[in-house]
N, C-alpha and C. Protein backbone atom coordinates (compact mmCIF):
# COMPACT_ATOMS: atom_id res chain seq x y z
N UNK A 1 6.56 20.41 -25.24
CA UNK A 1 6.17 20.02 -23.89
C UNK A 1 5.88 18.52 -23.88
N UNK A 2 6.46 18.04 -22.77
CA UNK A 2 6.24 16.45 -22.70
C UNK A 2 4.48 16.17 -22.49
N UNK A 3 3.68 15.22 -22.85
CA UNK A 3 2.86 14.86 -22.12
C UNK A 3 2.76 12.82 -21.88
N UNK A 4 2.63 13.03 -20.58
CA UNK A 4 2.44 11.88 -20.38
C UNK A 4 0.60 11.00 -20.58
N UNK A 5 0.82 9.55 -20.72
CA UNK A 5 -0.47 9.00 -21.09
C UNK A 5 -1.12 9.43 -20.02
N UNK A 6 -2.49 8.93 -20.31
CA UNK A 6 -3.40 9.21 -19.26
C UNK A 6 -3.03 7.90 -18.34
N UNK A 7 -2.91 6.84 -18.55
CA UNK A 7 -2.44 5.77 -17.50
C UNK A 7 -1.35 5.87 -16.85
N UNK A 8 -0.56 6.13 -17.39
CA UNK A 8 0.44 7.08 -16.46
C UNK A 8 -0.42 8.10 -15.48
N UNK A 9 -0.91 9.47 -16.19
CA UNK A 9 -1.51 10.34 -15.21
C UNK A 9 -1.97 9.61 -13.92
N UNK A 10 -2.86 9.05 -14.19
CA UNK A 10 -3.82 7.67 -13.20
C UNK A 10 -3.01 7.41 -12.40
N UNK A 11 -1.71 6.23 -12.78
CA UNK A 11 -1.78 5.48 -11.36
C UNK A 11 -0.26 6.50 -10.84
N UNK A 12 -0.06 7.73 -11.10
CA UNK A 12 0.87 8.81 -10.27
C UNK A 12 -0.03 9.37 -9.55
N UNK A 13 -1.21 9.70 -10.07
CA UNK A 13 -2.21 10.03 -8.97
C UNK A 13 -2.79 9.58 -8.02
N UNK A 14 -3.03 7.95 -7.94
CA UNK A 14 -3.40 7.17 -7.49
C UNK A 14 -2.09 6.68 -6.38
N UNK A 15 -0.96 6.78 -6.83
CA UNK A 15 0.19 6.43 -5.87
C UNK A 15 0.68 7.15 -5.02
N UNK A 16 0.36 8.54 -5.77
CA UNK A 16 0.71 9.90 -4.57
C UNK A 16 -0.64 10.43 -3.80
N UNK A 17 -1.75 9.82 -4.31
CA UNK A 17 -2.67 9.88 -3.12
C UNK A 17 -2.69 8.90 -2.15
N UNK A 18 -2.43 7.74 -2.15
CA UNK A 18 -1.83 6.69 -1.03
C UNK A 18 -1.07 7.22 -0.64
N UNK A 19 0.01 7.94 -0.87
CA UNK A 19 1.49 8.19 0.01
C UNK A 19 0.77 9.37 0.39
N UNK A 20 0.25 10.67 0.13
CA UNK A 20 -0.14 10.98 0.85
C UNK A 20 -0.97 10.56 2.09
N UNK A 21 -2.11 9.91 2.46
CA UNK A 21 -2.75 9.54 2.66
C UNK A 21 -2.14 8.89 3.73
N UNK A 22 -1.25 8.24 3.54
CA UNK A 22 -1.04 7.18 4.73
C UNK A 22 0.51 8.01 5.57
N UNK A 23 0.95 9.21 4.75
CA UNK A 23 1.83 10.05 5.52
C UNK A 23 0.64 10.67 6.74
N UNK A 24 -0.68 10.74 5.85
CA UNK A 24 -1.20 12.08 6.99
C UNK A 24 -1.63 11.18 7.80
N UNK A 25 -2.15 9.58 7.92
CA UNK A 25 -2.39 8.96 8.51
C UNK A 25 -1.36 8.69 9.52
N UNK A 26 -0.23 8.13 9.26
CA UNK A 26 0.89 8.78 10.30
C UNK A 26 1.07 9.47 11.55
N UNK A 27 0.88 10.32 10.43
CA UNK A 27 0.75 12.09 11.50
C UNK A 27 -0.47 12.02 12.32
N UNK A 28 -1.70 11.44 11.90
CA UNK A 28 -2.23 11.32 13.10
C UNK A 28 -3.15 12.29 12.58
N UNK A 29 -3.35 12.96 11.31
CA UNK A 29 -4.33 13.88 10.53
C UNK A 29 -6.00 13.36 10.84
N UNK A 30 -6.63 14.02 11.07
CA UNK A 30 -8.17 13.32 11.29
C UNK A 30 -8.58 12.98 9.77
N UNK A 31 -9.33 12.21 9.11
CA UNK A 31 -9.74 12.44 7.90
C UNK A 31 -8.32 12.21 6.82
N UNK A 32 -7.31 11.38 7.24
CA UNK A 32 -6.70 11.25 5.92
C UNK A 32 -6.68 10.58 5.04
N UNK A 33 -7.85 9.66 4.85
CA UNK A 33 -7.80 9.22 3.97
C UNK A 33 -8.86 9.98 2.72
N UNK A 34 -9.70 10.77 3.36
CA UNK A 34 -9.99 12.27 2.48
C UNK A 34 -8.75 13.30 2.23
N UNK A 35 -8.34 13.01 3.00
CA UNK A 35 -7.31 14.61 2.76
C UNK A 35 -6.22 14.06 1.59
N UNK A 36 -5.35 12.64 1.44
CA UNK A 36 -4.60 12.47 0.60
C UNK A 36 -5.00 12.57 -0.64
N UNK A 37 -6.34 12.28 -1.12
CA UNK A 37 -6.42 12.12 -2.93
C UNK A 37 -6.99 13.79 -2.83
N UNK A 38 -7.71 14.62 -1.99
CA UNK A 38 -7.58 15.76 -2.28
C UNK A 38 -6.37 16.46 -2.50
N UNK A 39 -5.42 16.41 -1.77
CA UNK A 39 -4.41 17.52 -1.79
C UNK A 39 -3.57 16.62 -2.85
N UNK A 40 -3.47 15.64 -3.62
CA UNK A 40 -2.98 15.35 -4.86
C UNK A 40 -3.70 15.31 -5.68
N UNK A 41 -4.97 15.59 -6.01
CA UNK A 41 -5.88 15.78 -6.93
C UNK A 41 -5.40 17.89 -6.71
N UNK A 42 -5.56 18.43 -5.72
CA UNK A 42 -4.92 20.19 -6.19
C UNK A 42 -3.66 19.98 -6.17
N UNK A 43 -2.59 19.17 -6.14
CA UNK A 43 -1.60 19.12 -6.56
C UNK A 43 -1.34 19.14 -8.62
N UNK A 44 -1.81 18.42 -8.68
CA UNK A 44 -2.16 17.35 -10.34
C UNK A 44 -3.09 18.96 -11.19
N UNK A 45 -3.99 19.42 -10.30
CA UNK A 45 -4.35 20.55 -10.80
C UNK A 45 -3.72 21.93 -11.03
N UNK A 46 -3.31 21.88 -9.82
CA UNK A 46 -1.93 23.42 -9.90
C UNK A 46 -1.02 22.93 -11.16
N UNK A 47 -0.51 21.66 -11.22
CA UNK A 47 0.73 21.56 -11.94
C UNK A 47 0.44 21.13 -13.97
N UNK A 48 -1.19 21.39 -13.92
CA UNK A 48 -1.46 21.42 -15.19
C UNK A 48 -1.92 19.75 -15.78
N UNK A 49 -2.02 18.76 -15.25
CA UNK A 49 -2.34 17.87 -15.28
C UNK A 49 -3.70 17.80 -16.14
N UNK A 50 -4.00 17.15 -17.17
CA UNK A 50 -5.00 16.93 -17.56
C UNK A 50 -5.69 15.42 -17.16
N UNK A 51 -5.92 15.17 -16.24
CA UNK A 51 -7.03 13.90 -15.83
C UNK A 51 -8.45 14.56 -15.46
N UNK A 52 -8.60 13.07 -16.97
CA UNK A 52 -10.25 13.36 -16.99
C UNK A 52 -10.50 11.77 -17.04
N UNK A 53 -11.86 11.62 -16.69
CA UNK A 53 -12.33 10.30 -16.11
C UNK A 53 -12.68 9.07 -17.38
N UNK A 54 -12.76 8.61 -18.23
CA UNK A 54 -13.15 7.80 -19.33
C UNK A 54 -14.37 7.85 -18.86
N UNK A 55 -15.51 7.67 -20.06
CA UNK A 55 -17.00 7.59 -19.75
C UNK A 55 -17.58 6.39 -19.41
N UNK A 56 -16.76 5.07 -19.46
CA UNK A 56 -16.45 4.15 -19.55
C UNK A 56 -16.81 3.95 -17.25
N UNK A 57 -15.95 4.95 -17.15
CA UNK A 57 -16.16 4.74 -15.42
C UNK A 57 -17.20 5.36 -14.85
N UNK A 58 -18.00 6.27 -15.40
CA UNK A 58 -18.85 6.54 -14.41
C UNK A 58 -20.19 5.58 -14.82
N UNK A 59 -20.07 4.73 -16.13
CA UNK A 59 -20.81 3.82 -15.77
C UNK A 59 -20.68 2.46 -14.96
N UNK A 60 -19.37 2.55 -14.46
CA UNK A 60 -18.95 1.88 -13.37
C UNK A 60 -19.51 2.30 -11.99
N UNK A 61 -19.51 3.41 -11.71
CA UNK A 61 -19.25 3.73 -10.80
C UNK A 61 -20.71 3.92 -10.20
N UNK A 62 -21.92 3.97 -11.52
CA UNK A 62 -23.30 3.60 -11.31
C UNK A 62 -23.87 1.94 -10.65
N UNK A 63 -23.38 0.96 -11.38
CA UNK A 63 -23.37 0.04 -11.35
C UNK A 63 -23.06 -0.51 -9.69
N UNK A 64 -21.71 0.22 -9.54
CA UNK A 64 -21.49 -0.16 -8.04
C UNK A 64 -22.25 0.38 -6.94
N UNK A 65 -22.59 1.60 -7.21
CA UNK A 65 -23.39 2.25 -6.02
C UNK A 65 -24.55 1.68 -6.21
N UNK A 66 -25.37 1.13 -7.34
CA UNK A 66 -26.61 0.79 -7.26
C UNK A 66 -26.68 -0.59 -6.78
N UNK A 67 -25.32 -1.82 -7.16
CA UNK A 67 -25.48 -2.93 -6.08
C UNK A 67 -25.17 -2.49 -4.53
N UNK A 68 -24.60 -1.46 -4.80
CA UNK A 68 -24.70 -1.62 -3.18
C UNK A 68 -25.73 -0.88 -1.76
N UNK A 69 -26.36 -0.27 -2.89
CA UNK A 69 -27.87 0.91 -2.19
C UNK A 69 -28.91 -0.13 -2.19
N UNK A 70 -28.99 -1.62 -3.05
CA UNK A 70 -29.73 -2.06 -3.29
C UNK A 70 -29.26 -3.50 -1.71
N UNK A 71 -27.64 -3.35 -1.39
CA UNK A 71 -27.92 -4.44 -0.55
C UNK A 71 -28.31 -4.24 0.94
N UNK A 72 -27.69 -2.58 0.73
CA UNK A 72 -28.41 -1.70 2.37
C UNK A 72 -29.23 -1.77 2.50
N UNK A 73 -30.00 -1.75 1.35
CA UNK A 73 -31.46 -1.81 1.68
C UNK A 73 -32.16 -2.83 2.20
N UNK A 74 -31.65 -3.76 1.39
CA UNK A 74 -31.88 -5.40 2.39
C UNK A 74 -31.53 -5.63 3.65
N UNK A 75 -30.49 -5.12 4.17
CA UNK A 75 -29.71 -5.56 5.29
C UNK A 75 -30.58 -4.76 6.53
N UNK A 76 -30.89 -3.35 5.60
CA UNK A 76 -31.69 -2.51 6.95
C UNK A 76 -32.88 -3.17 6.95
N UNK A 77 -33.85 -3.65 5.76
CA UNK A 77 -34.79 -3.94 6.28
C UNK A 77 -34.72 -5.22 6.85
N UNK A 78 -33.45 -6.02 6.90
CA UNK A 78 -33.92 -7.19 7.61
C UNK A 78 -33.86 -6.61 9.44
N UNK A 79 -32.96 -5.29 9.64
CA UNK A 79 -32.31 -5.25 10.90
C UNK A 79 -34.00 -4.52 11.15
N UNK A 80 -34.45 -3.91 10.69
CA UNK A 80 -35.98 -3.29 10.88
C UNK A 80 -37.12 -4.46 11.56
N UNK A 81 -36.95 -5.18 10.90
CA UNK A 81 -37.86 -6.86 10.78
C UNK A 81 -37.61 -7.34 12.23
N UNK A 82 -36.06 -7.17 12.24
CA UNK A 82 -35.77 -8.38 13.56
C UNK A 82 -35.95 -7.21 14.91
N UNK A 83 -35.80 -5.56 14.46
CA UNK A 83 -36.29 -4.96 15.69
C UNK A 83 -37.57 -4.29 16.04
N UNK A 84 -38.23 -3.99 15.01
CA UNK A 84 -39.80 -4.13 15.32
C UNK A 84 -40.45 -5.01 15.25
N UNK A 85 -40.42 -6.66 15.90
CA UNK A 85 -41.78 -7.01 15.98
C UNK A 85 -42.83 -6.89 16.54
N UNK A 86 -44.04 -6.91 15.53
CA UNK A 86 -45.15 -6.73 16.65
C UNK A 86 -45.38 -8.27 16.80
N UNK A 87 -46.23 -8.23 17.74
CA UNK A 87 -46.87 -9.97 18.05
C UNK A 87 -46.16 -10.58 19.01
């Protein structure tokens, strides 16, 4: 049985969830840019695909959500500041 790299796996997944994605966008699908990496993520799954994530990314993927929970937080409390004043 052939297997392909995992970087391969990646960016076929990553290319057929854009083409999905922007077919259902097209069509006029509500939500396609959820619906494309799902229905090629159960595509990739039906067809035996082994993608799994390097551990390497979900400490990425910490990193990013925490700069960016950390800049909402600024931004709301400035929009808080400028709409409750008292005085």
């Amino acid at each position: 049985m052939f297997r392909f790299s995992p970087v391969g796996l990646w960016a076929a997944f990553f290319l057929g969830s854009v083409a999905l994605a922007v077919g259902l966008h097209w069509a006029s699908f509500p939500a396609a840019t959820l619906l494309g990496p799902l229905l090629a993520g159960v595509a990739f799954a039906l067809g035996g695909a082994d993608l799994t994530m390097p551990r390497w990314a979900f400490a990425v993927r910490k990193l990013w959500w925490a700069a960016w929970s950390v800049n909402m937080q600024q931004k709301n409390a400035q929009v808080d500041a400028n709409d409750w004043r008292v005085a």
